[in-house]
N, C-alpha and C. Protein backbone atom coordinates (compact mmCIF):
# COMPACT_ATOMS: atom_id res chain seq x y z
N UNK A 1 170.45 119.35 74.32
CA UNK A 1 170.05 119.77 73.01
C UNK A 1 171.31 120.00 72.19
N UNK A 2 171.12 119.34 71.04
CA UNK A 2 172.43 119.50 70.55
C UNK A 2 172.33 121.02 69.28
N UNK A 3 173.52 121.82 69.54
CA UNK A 3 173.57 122.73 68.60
C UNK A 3 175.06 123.36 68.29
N UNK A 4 174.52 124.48 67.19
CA UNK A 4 175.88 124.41 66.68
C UNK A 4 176.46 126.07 67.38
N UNK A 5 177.75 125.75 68.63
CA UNK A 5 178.34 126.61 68.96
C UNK A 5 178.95 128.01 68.22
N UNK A 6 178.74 129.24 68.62
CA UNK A 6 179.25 130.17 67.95
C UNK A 6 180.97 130.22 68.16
N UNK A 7 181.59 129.64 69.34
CA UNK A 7 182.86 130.16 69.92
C UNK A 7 183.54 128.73 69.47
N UNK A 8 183.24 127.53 69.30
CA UNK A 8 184.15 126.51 69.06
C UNK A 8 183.96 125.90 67.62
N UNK A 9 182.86 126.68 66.76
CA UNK A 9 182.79 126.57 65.73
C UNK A 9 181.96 124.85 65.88
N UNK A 10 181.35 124.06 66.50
CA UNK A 10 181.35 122.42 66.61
C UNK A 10 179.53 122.29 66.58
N UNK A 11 179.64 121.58 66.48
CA UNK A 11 177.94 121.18 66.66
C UNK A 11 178.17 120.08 68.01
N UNK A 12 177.76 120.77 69.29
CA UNK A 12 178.14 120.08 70.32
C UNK A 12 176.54 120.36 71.79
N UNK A 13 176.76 119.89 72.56
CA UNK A 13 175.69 119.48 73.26
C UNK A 13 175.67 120.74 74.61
N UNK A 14 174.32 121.51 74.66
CA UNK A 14 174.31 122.55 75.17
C UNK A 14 173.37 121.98 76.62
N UNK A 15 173.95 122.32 77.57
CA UNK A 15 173.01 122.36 78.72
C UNK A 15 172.60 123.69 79.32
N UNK A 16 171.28 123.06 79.86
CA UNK A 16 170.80 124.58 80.70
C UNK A 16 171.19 125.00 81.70
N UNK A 17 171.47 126.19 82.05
CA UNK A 17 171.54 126.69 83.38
C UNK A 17 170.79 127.86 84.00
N UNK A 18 170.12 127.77 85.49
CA UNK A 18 169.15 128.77 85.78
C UNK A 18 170.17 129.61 85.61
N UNK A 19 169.31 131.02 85.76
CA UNK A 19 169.86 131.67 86.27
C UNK A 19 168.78 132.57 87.21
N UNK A 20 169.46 133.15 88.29
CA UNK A 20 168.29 133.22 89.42
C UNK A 20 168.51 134.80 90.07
N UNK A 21 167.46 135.36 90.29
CA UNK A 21 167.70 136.58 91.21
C UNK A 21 167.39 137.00 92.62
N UNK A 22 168.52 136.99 93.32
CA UNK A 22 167.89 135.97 94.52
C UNK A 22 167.80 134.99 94.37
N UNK A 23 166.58 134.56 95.22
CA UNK A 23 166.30 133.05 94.84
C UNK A 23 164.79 132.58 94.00
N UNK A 24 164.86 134.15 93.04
CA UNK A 24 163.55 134.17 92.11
C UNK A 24 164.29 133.32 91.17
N UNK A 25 164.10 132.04 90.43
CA UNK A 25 164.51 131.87 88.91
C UNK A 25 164.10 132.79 87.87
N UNK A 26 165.13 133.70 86.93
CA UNK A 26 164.50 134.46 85.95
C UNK A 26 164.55 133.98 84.67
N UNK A 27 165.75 132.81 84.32
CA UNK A 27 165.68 132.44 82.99
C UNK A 27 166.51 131.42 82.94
N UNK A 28 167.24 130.91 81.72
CA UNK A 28 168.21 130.08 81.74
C UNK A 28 169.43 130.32 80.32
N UNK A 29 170.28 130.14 81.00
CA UNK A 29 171.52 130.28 79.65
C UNK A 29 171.88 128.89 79.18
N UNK A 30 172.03 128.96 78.05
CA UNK A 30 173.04 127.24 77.69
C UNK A 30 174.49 127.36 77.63
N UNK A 31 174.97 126.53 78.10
CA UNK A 31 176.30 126.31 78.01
C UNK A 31 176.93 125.54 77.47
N UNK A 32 177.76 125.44 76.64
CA UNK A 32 178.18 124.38 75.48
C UNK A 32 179.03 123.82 76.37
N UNK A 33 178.57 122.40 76.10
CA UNK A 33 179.80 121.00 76.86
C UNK A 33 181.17 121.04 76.67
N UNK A 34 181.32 121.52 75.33
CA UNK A 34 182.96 121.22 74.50
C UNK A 34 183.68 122.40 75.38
N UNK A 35 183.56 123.53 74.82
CA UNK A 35 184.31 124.65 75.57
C UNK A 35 183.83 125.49 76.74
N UNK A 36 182.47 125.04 76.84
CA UNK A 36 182.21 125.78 78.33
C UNK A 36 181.61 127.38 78.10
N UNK A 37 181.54 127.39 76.80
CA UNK A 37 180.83 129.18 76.21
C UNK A 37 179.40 128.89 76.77
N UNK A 38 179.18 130.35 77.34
CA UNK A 38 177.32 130.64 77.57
C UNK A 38 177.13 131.25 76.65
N UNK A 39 175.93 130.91 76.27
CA UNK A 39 174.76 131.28 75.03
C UNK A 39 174.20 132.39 75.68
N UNK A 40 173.98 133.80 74.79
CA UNK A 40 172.99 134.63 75.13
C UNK A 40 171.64 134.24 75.37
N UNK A 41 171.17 133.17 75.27
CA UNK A 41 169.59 132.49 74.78
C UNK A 41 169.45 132.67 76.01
N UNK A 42 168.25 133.37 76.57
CA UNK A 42 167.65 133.58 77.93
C UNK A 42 166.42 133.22 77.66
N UNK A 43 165.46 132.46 78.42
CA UNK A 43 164.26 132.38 78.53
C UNK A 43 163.64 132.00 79.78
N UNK A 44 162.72 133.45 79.77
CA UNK A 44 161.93 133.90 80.72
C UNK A 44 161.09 132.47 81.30
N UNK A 45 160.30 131.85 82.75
CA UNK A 45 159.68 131.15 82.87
C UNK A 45 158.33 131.84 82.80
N UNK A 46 157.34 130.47 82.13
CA UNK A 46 155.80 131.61 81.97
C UNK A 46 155.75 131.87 83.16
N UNK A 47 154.31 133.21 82.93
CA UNK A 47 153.59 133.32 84.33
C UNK A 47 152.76 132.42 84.77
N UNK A 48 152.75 132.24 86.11
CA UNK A 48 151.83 130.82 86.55
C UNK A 48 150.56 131.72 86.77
N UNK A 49 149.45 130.50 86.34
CA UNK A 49 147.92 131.16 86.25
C UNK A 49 147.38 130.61 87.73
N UNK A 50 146.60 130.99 88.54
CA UNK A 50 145.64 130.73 90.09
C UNK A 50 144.95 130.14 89.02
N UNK A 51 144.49 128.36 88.93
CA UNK A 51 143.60 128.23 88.85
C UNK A 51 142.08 128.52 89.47
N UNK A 52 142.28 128.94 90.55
CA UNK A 52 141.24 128.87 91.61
C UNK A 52 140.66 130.22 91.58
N UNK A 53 141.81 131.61 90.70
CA UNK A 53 141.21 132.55 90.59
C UNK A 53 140.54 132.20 89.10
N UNK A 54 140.89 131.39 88.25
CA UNK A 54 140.45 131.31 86.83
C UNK A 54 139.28 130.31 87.50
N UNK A 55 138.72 129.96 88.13
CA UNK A 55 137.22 129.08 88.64
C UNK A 55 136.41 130.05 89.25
N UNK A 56 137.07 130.55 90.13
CA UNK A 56 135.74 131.54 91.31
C UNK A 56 136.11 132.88 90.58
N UNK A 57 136.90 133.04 89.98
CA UNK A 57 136.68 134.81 89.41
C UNK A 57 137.87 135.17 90.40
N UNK A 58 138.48 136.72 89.91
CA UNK A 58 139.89 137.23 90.32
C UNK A 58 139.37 137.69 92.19
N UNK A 59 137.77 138.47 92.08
CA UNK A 59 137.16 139.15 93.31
C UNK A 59 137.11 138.06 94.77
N UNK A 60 137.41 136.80 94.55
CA UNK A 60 137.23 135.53 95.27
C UNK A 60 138.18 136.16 96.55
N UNK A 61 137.41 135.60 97.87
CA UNK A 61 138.27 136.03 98.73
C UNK A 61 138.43 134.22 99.47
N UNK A 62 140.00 134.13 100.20
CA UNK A 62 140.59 133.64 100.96
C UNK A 62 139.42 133.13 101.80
N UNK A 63 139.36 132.14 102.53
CA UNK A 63 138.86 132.03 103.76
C UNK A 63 139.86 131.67 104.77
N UNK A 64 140.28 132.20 105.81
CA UNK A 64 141.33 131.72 106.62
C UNK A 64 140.72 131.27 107.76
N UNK A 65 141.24 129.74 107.72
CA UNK A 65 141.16 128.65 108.88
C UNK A 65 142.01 129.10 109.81
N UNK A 66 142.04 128.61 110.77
CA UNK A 66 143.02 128.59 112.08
C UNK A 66 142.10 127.30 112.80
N UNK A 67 143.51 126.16 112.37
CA UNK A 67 143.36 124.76 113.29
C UNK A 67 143.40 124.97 114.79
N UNK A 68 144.18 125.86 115.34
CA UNK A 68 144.08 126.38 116.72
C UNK A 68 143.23 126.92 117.38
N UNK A 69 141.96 127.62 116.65
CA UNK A 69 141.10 128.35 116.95
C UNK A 69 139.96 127.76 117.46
N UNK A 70 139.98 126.69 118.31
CA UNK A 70 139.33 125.96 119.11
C UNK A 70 138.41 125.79 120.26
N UNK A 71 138.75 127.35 121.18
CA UNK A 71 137.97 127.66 122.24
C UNK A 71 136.52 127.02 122.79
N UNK A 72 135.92 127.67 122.03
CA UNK A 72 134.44 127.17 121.77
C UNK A 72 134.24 125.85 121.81
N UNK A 73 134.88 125.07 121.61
CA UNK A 73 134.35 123.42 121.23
C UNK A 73 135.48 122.82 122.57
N UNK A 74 136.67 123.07 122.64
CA UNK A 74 137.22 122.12 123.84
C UNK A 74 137.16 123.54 125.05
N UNK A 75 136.09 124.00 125.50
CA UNK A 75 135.80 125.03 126.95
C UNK A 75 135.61 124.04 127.68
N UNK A 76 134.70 122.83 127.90
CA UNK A 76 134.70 122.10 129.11
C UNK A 76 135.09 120.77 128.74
N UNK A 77 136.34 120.90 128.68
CA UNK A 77 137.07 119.66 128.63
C UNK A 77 137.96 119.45 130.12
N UNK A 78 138.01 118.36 130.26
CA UNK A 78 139.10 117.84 131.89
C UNK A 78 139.84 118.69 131.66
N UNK A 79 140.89 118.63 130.71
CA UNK A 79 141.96 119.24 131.12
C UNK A 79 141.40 121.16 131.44
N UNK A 80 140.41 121.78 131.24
CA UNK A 80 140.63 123.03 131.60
C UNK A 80 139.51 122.63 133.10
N UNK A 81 139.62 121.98 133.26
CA UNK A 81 138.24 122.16 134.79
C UNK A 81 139.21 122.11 136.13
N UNK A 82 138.76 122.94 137.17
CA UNK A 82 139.38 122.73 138.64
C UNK A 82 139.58 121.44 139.28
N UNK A 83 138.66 120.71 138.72
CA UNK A 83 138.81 118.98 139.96
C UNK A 83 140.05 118.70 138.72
N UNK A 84 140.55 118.71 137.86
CA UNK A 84 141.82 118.13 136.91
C UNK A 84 142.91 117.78 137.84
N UNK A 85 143.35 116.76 138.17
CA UNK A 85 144.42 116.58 138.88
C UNK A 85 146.07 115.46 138.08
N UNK A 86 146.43 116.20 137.79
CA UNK A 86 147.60 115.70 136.85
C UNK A 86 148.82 115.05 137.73
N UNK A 87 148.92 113.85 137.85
CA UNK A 87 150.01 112.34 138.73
C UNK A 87 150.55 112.29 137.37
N UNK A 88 151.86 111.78 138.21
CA UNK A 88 153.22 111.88 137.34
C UNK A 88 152.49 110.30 136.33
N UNK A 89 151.95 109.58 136.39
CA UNK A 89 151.27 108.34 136.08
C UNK A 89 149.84 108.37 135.77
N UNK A 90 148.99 108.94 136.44
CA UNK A 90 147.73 109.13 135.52
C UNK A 90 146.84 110.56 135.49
N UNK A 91 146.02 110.54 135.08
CA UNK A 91 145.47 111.71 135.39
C UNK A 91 143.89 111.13 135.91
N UNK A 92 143.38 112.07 137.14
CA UNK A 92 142.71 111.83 138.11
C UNK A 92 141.46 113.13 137.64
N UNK A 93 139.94 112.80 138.19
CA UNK A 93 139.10 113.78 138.47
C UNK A 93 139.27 113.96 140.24
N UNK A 94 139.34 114.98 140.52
CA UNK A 94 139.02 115.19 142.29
C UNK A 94 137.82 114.86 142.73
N UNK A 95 136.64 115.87 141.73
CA UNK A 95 135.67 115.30 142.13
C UNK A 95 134.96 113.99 142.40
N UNK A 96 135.28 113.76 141.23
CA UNK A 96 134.55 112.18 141.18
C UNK A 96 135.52 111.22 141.70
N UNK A 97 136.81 111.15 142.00
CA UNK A 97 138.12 110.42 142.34
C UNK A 97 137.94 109.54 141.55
N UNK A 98 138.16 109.51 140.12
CA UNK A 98 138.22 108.41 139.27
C UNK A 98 139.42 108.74 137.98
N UNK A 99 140.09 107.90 137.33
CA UNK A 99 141.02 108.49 136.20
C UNK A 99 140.37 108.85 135.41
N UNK A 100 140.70 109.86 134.11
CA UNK A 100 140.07 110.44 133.03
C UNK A 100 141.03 110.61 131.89
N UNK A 101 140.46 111.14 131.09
CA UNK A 101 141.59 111.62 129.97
C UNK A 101 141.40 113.43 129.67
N UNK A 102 142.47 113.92 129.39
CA UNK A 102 142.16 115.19 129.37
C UNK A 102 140.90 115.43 128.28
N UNK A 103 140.76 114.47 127.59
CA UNK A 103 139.95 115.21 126.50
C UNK A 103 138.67 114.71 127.00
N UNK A 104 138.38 114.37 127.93
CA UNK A 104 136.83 113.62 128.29
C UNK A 104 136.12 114.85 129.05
N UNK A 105 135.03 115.35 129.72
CA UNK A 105 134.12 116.06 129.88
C UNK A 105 132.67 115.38 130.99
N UNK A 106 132.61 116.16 131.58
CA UNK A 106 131.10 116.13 132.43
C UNK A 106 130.13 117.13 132.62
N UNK A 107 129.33 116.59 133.22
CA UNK A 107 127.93 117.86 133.55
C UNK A 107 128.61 118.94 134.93
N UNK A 108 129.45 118.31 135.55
CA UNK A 108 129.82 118.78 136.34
C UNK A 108 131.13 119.99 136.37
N UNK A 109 131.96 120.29 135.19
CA UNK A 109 132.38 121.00 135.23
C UNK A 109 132.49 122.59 135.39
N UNK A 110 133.70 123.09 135.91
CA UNK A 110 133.95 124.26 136.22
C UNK A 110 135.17 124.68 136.26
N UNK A 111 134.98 125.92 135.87
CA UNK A 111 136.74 126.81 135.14
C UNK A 111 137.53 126.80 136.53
N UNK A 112 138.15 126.07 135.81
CA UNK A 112 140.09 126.40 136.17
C UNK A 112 140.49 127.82 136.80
């Protein structure tokens, strides 16, 4: 932006610079190209709006997922059953003596 410097008297080209607290950004100063003077000109960044509180209302609550929270759905899978037999090369049922994949399942299972 070009403007006219108070300290070099010039109409010369001002750049921005944050300036930060921590590592909050609070505003920015300009600095004139020619001599390197900072401008008092500070400006604040707006406040950012939650769209999602401006849709469902401020009272909206979170729902928290947990991708890990799995129990229930992989309980009788190979890999948690007693016949599971893990070879450096495949993985085996005992019972049935046949290969499997950990994520496969039978009528026949039982806890580990």
């Amino acid at each position: 932006m070009l403007k006219f410097c108070d300290h070099c008297q010039q109409e010369t080209l001002f750049i921005p610079e944050a300036v930060y607290e921590g590592v909050k950004k609070v505003g920015e100063n300009l600095k004139c190209s020619g001599c390197g003077h900072l401008s008092a000109h500070k400006t604040a960044p707006a406040a950012k709006v939650d769209p999602l509180a401006a849709l469902f209302g401020e009272d909206a609550e979170v729902e928290k997922v947990s991708l890990f929270d799995v129990d229930a759905e992989t309980a009788c899978l190979c890999r948690k059953c007693a016949h599971y037999v893990i070879h450096p090369f495949t993985q085996r049922c005992g019972l049935h003596d046949r290969e499997v994949s950990a994520t496969d399942s039978c009528d026949q299972w039982q806890k580990a």
